[in-house]
Protein backbone atom coordinates (compact mmCIF):
# COMPACT_ATOMS: atom_id res chain seq x y z
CA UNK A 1 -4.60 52.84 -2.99
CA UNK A 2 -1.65 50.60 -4.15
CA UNK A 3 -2.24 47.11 -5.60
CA UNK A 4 0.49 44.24 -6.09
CA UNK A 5 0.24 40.70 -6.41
CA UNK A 6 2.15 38.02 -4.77
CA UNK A 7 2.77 34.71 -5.92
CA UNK A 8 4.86 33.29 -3.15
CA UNK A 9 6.16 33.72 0.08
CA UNK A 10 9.44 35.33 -0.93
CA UNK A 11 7.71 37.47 -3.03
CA UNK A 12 5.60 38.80 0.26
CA UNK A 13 8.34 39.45 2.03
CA UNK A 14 10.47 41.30 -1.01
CA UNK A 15 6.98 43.69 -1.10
CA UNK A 16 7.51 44.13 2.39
CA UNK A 17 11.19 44.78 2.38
CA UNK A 18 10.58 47.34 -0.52
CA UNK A 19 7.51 48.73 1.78
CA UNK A 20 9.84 49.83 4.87
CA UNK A 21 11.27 52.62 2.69
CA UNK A 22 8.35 54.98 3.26
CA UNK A 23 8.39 54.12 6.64
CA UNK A 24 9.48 56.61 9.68
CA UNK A 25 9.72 56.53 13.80
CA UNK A 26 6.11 56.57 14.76
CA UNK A 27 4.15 54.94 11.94
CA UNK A 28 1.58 52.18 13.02
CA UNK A 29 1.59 49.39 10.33
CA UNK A 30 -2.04 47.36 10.14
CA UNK A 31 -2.07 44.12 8.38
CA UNK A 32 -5.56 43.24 7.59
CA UNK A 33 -6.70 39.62 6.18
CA UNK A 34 -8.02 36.10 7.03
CA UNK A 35 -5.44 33.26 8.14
CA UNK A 36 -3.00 31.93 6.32
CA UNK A 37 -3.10 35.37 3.62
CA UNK A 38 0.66 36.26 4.61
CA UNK A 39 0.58 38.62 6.85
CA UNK A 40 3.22 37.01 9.15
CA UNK A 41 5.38 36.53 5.99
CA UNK A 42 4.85 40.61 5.53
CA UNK A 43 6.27 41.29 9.03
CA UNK A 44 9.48 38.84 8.24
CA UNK A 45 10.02 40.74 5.15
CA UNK A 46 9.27 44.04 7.21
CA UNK A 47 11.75 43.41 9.75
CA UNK A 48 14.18 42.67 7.27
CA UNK A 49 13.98 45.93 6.19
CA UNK A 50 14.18 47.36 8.74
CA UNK A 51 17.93 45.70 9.82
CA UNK A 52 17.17 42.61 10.89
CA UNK A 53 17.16 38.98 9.97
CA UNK A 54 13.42 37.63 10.03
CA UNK A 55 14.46 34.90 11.50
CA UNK A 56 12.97 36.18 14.69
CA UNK A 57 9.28 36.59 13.33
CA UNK A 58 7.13 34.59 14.89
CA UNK A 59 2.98 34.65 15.00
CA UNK A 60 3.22 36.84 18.52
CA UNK A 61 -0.20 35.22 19.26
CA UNK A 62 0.27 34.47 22.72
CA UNK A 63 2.63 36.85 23.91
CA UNK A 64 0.63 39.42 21.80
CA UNK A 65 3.80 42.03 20.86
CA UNK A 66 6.99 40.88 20.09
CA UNK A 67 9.95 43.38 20.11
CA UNK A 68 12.56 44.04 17.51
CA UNK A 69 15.44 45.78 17.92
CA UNK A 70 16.43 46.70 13.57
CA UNK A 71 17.31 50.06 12.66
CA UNK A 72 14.19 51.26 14.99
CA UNK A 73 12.26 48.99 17.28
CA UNK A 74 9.90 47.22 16.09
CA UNK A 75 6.61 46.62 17.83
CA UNK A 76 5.02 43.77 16.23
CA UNK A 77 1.26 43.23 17.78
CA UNK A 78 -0.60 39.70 17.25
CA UNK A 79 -4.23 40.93 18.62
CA UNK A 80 -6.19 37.84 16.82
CA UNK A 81 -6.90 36.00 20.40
CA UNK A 82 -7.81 39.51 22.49
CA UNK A 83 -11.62 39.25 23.03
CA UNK A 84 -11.59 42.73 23.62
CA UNK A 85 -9.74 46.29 22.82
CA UNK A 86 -9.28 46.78 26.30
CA UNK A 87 -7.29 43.86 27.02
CA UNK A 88 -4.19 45.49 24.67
CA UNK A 89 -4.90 49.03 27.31
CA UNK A 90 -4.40 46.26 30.21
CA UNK A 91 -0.51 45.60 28.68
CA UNK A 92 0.26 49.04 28.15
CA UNK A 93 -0.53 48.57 23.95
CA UNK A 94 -0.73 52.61 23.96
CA UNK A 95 2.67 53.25 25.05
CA UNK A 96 4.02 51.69 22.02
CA UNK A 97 1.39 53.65 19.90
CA UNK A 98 3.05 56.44 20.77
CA UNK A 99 6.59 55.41 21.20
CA UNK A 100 10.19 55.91 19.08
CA UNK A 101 9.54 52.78 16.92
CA UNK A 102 6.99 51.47 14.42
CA UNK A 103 4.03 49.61 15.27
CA UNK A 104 2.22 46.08 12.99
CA UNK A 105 -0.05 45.29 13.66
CA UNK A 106 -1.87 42.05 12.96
CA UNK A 107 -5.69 41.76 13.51
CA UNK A 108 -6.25 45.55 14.26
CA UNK A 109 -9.95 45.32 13.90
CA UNK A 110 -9.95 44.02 17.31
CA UNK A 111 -8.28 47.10 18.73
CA UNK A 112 -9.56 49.63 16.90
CA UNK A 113 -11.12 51.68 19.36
CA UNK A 114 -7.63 52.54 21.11
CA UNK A 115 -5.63 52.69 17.12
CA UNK A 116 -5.14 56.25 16.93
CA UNK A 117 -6.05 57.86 13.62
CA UNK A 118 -2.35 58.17 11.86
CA UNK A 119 -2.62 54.63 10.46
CA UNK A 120 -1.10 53.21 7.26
CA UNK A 121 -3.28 49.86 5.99
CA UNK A 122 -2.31 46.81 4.29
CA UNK A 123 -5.27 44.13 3.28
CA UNK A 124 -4.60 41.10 2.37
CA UNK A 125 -6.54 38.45 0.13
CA UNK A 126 -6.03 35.19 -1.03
CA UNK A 127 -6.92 35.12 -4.45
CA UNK A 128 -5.08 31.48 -5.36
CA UNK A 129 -2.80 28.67 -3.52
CA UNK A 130 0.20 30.59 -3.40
CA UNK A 131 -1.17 34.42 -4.62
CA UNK A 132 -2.17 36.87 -2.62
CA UNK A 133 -3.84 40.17 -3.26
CA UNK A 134 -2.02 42.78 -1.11
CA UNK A 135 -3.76 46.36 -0.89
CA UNK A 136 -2.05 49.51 0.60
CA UNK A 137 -4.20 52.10 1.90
């Protein structure tokens, strides 16, 4: 497990810009933490790295996945309103598991039953105002 600290939104999303090197076609991405601990600020900073602009990140919460078009799609999944795993099978959440892009996913706990096991994960704590704890597993 990998460490770092953040002490600001710009320095979330330069973690998460440095993060996309290791990634590759396929990976699923979970984002793990309480409101407000930066995980949407990770995905800007992801999507960055990935080609695009981040100005397109937004919480996905109602639409649940957003899609990016960077240097590979980018399947970005909100899941924090889903009541239950089966309502991401019911919108075809699988597919994209097992699709040409990467997956993040926000609030995976709540789909965990259909995750498969090839998973990176990213925690996230708030350990002061602006700093963050951010843990890769």
């Amino acid at each position: 497990m990998k460490s770092v600290t953040s002490r600001s939104e710009a320095e979330t999303i330069a973690i998460a810009k440095e993060y996309t090197g290791s990634i590759q076609r396929g990976d699923i991405v979970c984002l793990q933490g309480n409101l407000g601990a930066g995980k949407t600020h990770f995905v800007r900073g992801f999507v960055q790295g990935l080609g695009l602009s981040g100005d397109e990140v937004s919480s996905p919460t109602f639409t649940v996945i957003n899609e990016y078009e960077g240097t590979m799609p980018i399947y970005h999944f909100d899941c924090y309103r889903l009541e239950h795993y089966k309502e991401a099978l019911e919108i075809g959440a699988e597919e994209y598991f097992y699709g040409d892009g990467v997956c993040i996913v926000e609030w995976p706990e709540r789909i965990l039953e259909i995750l498969p096991n090839e998973k990176k994960w990213i925690t996230f704590k708030q350990t002061g105002k602006e700093e963050r704890e951010i843990n890769f597993h």
